[in-house]
N, C-alpha and C. Protein backbone atom coordinates (compact mmCIF):
# COMPACT_ATOMS: atom_id res chain seq x y z
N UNK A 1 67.33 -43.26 -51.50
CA UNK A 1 66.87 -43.73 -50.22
C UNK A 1 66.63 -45.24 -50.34
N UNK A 2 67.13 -46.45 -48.88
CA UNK A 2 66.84 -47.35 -49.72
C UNK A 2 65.71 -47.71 -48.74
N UNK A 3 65.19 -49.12 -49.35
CA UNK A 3 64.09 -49.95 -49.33
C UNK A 3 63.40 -49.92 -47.31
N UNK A 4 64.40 -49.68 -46.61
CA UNK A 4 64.28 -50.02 -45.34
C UNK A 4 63.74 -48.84 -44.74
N UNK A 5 64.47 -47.84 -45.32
CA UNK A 5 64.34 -46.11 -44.69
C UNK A 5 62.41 -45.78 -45.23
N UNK A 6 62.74 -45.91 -46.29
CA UNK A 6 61.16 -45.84 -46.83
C UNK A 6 59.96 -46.39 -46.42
N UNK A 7 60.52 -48.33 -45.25
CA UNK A 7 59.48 -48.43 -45.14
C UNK A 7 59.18 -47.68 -43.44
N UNK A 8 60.27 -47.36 -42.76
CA UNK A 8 60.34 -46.89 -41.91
C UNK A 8 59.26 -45.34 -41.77
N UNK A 9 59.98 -44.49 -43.06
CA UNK A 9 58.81 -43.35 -43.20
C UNK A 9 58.01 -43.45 -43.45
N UNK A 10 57.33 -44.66 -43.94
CA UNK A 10 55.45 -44.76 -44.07
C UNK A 10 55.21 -45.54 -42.82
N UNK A 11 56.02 -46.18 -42.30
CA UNK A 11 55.44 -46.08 -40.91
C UNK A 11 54.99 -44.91 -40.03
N UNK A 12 56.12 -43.93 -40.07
CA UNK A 12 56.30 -42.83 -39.23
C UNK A 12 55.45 -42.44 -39.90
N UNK A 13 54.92 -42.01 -41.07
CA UNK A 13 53.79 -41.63 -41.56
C UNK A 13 52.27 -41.83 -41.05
N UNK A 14 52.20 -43.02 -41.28
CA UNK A 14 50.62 -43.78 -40.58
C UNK A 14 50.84 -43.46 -39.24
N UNK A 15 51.82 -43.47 -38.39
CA UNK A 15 51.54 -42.97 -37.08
C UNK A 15 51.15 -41.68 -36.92
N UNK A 16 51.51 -40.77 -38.01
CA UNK A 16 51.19 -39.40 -37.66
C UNK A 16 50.14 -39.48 -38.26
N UNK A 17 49.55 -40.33 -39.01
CA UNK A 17 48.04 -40.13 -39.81
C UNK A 17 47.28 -40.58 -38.18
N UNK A 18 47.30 -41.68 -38.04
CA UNK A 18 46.29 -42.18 -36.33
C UNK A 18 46.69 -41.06 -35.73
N UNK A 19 47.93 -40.46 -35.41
CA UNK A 19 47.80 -39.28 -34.03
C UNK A 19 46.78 -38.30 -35.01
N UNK A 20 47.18 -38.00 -35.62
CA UNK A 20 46.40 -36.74 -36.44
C UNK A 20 44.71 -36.77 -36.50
N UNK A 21 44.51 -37.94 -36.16
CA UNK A 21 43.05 -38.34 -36.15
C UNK A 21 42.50 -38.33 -34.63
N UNK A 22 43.39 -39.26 -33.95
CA UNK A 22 43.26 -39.06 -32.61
C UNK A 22 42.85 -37.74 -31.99
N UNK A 23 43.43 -37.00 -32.32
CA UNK A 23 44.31 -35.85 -31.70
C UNK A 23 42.46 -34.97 -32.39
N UNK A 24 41.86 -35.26 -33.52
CA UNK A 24 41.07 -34.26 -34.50
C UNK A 24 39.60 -35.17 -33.46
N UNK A 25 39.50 -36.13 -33.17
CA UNK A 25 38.68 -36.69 -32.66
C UNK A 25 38.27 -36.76 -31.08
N UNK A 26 39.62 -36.29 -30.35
CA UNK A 26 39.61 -35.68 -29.21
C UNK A 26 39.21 -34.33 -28.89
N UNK A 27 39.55 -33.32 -30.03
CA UNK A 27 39.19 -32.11 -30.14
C UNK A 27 37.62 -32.27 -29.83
N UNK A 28 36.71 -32.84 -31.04
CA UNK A 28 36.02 -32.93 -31.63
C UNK A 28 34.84 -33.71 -30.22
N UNK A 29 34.99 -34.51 -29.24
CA UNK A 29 34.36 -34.57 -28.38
C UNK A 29 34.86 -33.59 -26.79
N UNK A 30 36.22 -32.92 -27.40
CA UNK A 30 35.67 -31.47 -26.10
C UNK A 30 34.74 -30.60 -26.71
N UNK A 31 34.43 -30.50 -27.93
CA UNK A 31 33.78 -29.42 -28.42
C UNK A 31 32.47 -29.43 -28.12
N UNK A 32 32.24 -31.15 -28.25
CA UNK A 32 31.03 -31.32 -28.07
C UNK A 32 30.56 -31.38 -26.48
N UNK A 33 31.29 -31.76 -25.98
CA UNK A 33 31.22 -31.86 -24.31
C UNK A 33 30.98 -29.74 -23.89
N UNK A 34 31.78 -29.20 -24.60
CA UNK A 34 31.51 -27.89 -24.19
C UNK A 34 29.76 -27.34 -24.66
N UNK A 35 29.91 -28.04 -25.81
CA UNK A 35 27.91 -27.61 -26.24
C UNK A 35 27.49 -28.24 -25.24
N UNK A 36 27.40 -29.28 -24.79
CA UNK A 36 26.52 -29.50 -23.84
C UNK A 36 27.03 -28.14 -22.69
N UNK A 37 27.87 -27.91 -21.98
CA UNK A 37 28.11 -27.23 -20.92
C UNK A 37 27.24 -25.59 -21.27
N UNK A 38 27.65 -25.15 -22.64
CA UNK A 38 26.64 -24.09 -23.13
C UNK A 38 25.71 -24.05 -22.51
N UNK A 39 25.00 -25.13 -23.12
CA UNK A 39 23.95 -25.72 -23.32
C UNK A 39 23.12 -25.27 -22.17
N UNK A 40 23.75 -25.80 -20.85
CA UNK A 40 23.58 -25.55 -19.60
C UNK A 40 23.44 -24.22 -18.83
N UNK A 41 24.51 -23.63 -19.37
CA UNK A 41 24.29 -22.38 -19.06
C UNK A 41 23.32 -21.32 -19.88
N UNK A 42 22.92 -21.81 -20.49
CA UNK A 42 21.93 -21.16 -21.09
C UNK A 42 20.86 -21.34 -20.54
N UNK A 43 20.19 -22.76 -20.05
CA UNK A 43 19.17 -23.35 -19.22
C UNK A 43 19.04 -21.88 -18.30
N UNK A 44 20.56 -22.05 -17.56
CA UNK A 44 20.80 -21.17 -16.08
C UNK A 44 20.22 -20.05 -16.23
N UNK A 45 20.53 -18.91 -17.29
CA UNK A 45 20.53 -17.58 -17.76
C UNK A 45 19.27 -17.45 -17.87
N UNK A 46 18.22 -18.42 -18.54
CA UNK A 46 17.15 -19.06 -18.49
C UNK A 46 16.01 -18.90 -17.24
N UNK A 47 16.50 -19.49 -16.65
CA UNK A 47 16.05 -19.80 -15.14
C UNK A 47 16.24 -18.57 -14.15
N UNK A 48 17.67 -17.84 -14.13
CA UNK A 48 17.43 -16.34 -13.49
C UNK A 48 16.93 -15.50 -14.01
N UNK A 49 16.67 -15.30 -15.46
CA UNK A 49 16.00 -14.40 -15.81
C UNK A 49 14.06 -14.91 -15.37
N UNK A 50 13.82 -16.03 -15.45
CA UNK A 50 12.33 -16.15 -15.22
C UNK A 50 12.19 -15.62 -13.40
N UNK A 51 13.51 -16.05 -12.73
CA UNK A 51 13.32 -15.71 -11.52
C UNK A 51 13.39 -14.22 -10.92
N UNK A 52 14.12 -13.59 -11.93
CA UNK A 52 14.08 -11.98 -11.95
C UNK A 52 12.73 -11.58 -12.39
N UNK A 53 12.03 -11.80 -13.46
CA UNK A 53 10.67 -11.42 -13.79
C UNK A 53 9.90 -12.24 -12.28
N UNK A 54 9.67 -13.08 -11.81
CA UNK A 54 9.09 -13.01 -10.62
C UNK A 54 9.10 -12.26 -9.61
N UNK A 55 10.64 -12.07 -9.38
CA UNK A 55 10.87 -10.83 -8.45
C UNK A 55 10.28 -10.05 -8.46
N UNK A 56 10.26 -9.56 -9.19
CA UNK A 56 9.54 -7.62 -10.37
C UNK A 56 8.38 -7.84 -9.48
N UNK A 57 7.43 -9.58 -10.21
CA UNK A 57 6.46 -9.35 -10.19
C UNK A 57 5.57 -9.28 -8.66
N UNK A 58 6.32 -9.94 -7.42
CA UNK A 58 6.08 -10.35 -6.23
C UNK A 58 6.64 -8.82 -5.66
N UNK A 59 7.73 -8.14 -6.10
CA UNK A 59 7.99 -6.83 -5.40
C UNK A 59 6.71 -5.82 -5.94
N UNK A 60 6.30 -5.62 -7.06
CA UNK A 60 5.24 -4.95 -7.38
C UNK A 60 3.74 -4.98 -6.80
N UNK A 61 3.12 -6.33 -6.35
CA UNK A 61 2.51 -6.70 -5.66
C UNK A 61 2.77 -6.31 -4.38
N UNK A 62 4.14 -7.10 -3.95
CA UNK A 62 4.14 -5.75 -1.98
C UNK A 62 4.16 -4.35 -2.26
N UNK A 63 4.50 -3.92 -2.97
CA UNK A 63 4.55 -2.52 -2.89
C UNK A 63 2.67 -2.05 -3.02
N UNK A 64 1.89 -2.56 -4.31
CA UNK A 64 0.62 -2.46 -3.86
C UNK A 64 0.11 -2.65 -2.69
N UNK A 65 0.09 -3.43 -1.53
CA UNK A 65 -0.39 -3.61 -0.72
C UNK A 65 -0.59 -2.77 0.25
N UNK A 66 -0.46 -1.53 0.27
CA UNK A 66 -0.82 -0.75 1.27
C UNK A 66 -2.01 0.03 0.09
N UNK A 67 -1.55 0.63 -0.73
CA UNK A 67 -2.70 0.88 -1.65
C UNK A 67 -3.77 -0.09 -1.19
N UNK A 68 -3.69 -1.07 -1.68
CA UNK A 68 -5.15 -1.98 -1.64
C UNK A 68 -5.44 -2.09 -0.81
N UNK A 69 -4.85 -2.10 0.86
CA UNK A 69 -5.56 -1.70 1.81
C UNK A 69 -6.34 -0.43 1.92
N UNK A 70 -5.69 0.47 1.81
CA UNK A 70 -6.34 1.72 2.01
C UNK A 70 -7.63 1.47 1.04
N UNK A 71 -8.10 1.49 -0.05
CA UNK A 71 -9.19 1.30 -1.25
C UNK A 71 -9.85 -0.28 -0.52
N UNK A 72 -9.71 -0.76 0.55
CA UNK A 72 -10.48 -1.89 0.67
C UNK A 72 -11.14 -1.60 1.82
N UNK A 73 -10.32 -0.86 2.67
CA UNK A 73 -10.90 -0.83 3.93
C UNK A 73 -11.22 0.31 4.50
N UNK A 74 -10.54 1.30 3.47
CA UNK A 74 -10.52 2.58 3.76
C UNK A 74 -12.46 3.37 4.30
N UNK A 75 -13.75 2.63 3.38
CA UNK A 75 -14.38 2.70 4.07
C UNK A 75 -15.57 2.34 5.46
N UNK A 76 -14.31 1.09 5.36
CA UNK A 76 -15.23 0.30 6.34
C UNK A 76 -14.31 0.99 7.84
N UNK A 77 -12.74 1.68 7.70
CA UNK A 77 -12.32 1.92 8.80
C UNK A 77 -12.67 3.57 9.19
N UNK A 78 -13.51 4.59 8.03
CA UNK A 78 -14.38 5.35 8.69
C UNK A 78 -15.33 5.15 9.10
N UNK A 79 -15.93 4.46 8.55
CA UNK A 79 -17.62 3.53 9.53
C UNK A 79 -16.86 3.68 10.56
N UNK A 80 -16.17 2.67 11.22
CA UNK A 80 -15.78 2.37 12.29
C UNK A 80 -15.51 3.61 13.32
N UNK A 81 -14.89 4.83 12.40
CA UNK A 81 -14.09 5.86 13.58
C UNK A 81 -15.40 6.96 13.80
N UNK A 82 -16.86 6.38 12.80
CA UNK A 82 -17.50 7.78 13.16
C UNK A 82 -18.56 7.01 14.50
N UNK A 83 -18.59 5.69 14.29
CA UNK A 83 -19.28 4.95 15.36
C UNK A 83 -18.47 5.12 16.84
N UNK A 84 -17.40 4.75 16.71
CA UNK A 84 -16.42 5.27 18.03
C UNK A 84 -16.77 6.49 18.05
N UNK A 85 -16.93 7.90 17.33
CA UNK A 85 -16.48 9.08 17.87
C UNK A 85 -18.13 9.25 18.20
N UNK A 86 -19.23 8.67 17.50
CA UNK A 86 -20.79 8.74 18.19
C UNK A 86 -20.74 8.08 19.87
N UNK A 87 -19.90 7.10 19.86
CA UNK A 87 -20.15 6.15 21.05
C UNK A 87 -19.49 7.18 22.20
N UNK A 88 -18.44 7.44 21.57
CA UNK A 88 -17.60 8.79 22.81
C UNK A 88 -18.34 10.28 23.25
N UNK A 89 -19.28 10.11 22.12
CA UNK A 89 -20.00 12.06 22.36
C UNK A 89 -20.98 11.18 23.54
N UNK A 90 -21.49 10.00 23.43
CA UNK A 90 -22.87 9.51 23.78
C UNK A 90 -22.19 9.32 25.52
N UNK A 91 -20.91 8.55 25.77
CA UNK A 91 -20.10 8.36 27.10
C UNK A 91 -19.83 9.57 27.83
N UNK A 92 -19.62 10.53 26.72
CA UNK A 92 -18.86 11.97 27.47
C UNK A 92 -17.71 11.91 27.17
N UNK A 93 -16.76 10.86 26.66
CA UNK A 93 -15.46 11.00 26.38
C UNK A 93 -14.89 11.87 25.11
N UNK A 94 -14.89 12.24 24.96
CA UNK A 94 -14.82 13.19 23.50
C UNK A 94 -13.46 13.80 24.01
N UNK A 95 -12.59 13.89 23.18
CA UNK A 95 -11.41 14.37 23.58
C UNK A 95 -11.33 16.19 23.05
């Protein structure tokens, strides 16, 4: 091989050494660009799951709420119905 061809293939060489680097260094910031994107979605997965445990916890609460009415008021709204049904014997209205 002579002197010219040779220096030709270490040219063609070093070019494939820079692409080869290029090319390993481009990889190498999608990879990292994708950890961040992870990254993110993990935040997300994160964030609906805290918003699902709220759910739970705000649906569990309405669903109490007729309970805790009944146990709150339950005896202040017989007070109330035996005073009406005294006030109705006392009118004559008594059904």
């Amino acid at each position: 091989m002579d002197t010219e061809t040779k220096v030709q293939f270490e040219k063609m060489h070093e070019s494939f050494d820079k692409l080869a680097v290029m090319v390993a260094n481009g990889f190498a910031e999608v990879r990292e660009r994708f950890e961040h994107v992870d990254q993110r979605f993990d935040r997300v997965d994160e964030d609906i799951a805290e918003l699902r445990n709220e759910i739970r916890s705000i649906r569990a609460e309405i669903e109490r709420i007729p309970d805790d009415i009944d146990a709150t008021y339950a005896g202040t709204l017989n007070s109330l119905l035996e005073r009406v049904s005294v006030i109705e014997k006392k009118l004559g209205i008594t059904a």
